[in-house]
N, C-alpha and C. Protein backbone atom coordinates (compact mmCIF):
# COMPACT_ATOMS: atom_id res chain seq x y z
N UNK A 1 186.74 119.42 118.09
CA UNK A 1 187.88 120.31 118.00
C UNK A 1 187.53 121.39 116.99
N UNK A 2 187.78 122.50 117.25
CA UNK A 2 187.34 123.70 116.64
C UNK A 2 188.35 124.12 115.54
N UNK A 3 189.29 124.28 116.06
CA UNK A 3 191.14 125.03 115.47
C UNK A 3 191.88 123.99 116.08
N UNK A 4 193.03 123.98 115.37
CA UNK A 4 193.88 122.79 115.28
C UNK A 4 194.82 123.59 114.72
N UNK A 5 196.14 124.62 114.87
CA UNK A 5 197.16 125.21 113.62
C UNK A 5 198.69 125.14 114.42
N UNK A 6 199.13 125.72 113.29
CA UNK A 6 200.62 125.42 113.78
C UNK A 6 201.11 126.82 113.04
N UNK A 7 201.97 127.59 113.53
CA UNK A 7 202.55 128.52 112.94
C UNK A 7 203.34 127.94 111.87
N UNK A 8 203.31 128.52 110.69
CA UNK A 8 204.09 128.27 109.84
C UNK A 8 205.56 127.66 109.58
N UNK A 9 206.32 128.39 110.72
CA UNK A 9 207.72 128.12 110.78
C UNK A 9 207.92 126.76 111.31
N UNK A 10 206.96 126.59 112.21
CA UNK A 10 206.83 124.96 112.95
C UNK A 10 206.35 124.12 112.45
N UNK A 11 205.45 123.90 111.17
CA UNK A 11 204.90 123.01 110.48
C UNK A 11 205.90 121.70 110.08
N UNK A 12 205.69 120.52 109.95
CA UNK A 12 206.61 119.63 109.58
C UNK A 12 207.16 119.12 109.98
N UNK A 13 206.52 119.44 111.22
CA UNK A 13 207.91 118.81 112.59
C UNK A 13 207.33 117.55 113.24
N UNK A 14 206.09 117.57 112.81
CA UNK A 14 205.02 116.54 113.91
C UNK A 14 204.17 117.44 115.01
N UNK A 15 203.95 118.43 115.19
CA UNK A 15 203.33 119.60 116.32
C UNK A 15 202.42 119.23 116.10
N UNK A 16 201.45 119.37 115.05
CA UNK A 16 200.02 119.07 114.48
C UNK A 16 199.87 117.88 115.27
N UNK A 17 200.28 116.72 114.68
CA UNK A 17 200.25 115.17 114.76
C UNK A 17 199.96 115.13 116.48
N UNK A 18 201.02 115.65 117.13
CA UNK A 18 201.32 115.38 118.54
C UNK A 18 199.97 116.29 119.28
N UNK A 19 199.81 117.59 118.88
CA UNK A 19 198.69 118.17 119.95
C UNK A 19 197.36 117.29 119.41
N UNK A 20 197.14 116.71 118.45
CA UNK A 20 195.68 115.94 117.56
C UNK A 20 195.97 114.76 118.76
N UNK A 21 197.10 114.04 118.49
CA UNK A 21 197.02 113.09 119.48
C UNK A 21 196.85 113.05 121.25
N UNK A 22 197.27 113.93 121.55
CA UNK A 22 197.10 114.32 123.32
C UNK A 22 196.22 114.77 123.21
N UNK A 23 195.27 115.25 122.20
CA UNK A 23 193.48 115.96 122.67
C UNK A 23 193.00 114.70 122.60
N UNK A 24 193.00 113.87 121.49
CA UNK A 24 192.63 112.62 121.30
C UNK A 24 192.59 111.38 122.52
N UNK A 25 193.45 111.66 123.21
CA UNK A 25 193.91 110.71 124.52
C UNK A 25 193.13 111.25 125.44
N UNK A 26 193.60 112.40 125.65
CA UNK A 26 192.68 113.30 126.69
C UNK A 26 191.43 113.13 126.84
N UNK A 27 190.19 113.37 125.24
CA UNK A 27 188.91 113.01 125.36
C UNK A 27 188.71 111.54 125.58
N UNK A 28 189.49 110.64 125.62
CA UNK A 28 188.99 109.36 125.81
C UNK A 28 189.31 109.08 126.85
N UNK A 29 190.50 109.88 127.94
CA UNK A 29 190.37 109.05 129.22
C UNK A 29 189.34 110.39 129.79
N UNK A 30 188.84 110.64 129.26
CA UNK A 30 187.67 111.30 129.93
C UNK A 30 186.30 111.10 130.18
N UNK A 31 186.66 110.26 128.93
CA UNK A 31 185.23 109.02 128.68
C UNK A 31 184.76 109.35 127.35
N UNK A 32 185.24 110.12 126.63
CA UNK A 32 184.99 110.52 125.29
C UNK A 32 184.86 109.40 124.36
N UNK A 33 183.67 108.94 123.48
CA UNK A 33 183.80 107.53 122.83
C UNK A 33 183.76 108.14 121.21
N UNK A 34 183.74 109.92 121.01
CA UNK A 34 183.66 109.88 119.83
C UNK A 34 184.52 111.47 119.92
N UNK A 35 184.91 111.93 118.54
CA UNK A 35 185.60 112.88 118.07
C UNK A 35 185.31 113.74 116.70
N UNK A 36 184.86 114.36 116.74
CA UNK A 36 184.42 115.81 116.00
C UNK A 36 185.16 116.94 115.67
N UNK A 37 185.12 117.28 114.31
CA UNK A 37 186.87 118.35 114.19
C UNK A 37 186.06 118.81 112.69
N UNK A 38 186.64 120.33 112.41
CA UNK A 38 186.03 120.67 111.33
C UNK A 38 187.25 121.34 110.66
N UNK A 39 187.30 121.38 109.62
CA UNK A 39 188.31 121.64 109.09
C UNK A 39 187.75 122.21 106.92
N UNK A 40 188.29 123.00 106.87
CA UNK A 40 188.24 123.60 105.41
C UNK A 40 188.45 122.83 104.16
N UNK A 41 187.22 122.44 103.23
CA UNK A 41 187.80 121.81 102.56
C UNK A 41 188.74 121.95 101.78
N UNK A 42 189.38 122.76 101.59
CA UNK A 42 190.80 123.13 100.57
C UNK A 42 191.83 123.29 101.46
N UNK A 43 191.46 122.62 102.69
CA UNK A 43 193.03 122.42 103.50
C UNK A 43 193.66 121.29 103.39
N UNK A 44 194.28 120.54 102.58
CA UNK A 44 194.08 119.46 101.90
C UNK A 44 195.86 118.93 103.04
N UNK A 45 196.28 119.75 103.43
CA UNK A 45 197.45 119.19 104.58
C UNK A 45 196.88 118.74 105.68
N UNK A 46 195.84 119.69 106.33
CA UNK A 46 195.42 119.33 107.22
C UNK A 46 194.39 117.63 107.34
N UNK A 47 194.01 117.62 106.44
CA UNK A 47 192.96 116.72 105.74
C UNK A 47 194.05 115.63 105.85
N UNK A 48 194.85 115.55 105.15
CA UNK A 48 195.96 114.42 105.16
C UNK A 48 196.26 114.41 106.69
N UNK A 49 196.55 114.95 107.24
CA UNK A 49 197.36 114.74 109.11
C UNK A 49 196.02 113.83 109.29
N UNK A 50 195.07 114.58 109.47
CA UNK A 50 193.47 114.05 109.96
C UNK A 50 193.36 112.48 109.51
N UNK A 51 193.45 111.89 108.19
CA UNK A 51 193.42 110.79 107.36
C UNK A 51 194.11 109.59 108.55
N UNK A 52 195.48 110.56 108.43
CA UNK A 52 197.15 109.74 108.80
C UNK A 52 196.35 109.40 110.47
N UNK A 53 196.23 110.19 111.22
CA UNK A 53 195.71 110.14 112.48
C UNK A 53 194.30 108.71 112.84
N UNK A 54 193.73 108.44 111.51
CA UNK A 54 192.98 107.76 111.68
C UNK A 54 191.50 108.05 111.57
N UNK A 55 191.05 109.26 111.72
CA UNK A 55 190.19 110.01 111.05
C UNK A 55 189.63 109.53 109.72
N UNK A 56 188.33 110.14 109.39
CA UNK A 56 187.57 109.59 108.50
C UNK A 56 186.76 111.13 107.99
N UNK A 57 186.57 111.85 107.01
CA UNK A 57 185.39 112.20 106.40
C UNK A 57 183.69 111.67 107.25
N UNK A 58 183.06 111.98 107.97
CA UNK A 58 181.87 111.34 107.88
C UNK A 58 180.57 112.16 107.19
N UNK A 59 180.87 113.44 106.64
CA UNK A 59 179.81 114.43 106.29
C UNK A 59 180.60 116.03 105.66
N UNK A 60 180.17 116.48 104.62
CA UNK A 60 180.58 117.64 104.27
C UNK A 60 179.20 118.94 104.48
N UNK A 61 179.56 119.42 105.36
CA UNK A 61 178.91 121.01 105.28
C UNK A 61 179.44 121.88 104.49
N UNK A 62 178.39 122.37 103.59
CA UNK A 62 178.94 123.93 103.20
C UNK A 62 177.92 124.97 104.13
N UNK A 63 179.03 125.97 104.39
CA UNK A 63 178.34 127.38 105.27
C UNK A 63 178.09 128.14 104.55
N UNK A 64 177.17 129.27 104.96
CA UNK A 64 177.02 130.31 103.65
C UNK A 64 177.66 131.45 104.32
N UNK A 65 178.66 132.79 103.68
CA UNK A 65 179.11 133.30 104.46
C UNK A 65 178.71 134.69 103.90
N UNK A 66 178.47 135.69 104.86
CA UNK A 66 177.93 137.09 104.36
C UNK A 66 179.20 137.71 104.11
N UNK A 67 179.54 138.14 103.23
CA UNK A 67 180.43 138.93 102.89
C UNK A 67 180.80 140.50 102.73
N UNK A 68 180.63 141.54 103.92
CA UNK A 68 180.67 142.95 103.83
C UNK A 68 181.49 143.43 103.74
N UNK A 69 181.83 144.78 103.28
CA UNK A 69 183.14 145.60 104.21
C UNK A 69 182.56 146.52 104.96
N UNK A 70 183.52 147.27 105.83
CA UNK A 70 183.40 148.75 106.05
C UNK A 70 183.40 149.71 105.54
């Protein structure tokens, strides 16, 4: 899973929880035996849903990011 968000106004409701869970169902009656999701480490809400869901930490990447303007 790439993006996972919820507009602001909708947060709190369970939206998160519920679309994590129907992708979750989805890849496994598909035959999916594993699940992959990346997420920011200072998203520390999202991190908690992820936890609550059953999810685990298995590895931290840091990216390096180029930073320009116009």
């Amino acid at each position: 899973i790439q993006n996972l968000g919820v507009i602001p106004q909708f947060r709190n409701l369970g939206l998160g929880a519920n679309l994590l869970y129907r992708a979750m169902v989805g890849f496994r009656d598909a035959g999916c035996s594993r699940l992959s999701l990346e997420v920011t480490a200072h998203n520390e809400s999202a991190i908690r849903l992820y936890e609550k869901m059953g999810l685990s930490i298995q590895r931290v990447v840091f990216k390096v990011a180029d930073l320009w303007t116009i």
